[in-house]
C-alpha atoms as a PDB file:
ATOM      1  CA  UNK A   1       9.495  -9.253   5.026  1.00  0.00           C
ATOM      2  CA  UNK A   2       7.232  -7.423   2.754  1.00  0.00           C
ATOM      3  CA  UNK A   3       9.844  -5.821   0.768  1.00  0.00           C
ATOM      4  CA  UNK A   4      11.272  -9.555   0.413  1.00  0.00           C
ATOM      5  CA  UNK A   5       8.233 -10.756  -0.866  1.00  0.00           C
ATOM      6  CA  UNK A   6       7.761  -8.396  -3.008  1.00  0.00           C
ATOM      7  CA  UNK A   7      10.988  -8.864  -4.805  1.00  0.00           C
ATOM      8  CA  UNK A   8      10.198 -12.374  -5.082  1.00  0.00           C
ATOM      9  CA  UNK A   9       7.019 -11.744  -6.769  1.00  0.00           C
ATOM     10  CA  UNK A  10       5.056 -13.319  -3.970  1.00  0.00           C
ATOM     11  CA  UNK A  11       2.523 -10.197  -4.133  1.00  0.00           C
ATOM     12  CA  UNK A  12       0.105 -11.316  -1.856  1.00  0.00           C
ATOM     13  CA  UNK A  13       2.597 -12.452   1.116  1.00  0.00           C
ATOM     14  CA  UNK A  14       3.595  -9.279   0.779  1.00  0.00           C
ATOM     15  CA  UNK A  15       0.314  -7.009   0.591  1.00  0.00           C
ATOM     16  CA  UNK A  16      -0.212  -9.115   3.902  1.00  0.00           C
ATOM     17  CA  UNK A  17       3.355  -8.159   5.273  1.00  0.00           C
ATOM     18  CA  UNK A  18       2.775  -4.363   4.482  1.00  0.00           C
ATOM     19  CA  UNK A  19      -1.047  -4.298   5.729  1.00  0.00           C
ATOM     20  CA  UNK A  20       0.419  -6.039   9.411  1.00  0.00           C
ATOM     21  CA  UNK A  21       2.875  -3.787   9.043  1.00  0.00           C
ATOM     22  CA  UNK A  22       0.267  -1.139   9.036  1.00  0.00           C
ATOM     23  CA  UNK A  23      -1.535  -2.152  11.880  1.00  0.00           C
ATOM     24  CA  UNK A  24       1.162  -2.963  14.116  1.00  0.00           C
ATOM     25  CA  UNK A  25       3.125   0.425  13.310  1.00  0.00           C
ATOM     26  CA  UNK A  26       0.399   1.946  16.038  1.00  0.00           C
ATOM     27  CA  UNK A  27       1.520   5.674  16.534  1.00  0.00           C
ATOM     28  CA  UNK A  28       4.069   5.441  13.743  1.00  0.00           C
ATOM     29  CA  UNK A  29       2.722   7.303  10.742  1.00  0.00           C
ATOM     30  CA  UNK A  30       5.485   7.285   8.779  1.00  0.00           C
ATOM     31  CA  UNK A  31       5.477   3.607   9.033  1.00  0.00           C
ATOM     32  CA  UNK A  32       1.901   3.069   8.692  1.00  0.00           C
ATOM     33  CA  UNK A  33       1.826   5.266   5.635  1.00  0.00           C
ATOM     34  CA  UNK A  34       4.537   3.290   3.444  1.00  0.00           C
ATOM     35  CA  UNK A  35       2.850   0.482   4.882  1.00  0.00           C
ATOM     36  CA  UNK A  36      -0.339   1.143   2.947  1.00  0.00           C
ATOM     37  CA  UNK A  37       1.555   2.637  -0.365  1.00  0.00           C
ATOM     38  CA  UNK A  38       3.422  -0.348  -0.482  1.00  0.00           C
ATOM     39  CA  UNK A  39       0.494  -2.621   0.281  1.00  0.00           C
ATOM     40  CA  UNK A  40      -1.404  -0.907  -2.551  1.00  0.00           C
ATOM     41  CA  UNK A  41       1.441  -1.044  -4.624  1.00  0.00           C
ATOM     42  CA  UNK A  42       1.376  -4.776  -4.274  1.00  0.00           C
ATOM     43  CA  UNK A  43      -2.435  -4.759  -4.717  1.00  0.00           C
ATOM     44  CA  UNK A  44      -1.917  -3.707  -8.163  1.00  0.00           C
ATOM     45  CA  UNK A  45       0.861  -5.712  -9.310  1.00  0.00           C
ATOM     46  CA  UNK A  46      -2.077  -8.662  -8.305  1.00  0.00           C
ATOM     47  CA  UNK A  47      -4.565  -6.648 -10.417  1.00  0.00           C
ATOM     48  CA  UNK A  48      -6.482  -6.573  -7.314  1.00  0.00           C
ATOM     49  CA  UNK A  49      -7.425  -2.777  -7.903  1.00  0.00           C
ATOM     50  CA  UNK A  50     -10.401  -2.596  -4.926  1.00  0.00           C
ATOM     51  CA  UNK A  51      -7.527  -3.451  -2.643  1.00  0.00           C
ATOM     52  CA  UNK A  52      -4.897  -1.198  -4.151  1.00  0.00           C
ATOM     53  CA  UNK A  53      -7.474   1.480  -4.338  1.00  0.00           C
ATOM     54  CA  UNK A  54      -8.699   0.919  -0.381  1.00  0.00           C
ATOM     55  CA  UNK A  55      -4.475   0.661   0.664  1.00  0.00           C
ATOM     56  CA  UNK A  56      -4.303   3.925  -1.103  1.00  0.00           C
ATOM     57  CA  UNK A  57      -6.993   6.036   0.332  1.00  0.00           C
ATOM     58  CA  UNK A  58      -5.767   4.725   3.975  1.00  0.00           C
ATOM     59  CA  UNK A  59      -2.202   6.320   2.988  1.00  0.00           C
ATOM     60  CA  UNK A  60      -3.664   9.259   1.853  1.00  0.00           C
ATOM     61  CA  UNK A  61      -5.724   9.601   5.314  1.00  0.00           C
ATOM     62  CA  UNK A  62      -2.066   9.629   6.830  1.00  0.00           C
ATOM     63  CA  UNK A  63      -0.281  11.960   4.352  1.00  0.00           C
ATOM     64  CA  UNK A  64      -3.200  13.723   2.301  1.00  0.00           C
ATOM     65  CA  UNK A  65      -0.840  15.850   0.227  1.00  0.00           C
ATOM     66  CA  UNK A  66       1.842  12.698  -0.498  1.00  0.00           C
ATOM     67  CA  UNK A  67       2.015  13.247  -4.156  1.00  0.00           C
ATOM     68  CA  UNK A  68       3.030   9.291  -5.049  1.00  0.00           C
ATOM     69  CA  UNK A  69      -0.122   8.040  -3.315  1.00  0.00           C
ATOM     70  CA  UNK A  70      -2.426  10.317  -4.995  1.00  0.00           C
ATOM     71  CA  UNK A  71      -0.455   9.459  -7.895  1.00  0.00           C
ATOM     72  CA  UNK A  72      -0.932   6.174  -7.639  1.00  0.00           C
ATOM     73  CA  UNK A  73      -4.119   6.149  -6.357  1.00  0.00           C
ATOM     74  CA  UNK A  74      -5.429   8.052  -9.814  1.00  0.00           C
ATOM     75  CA  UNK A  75      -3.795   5.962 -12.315  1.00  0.00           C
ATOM     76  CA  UNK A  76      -5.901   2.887  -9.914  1.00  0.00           C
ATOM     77  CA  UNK A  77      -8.833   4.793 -10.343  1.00  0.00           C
ATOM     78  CA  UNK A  78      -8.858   5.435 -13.997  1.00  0.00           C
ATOM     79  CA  UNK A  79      -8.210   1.396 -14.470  1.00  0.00           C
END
């Protein structure tokens, strides 16, 4: 659903689709951690960079050396 809304542009349906998706992923950190990327990801195409930045950080706690995030999380940080 997130990726759906997303694609439609509907940025914050999908930020909230990504950061349930998060949540409900439980033991799953593969899951949770493309949960927050993409939830940050759709933080900043909302220019909501407090969000974007938080989404990332919470990815990063999951996969610290995940190059995109940190990525991603920079580039927020330097906005």
């Amino acid at each position: 659903a997130g990726v759906m809304a997303h694609d439609l542009d509907k940025f914050d349906e999908a930020a909230a689709y990504f950061s349930r998706a998060a949540v409900c992923g439980g033991k799953d950190k593969k899951l949770c951690f493309q949960s927050h990327f993409n939830a940050g990801n759709a933080c900043v195409a909302q220019k909501k960079l407090q969000c974007a930045l938080a989404e990332y950080d919470k990815a990063l706690v999951l996969e610290p050396d995940n190059q995109y995030a940190r990525h991603n999380r920079d580039r927020v940080a330097q906005m």
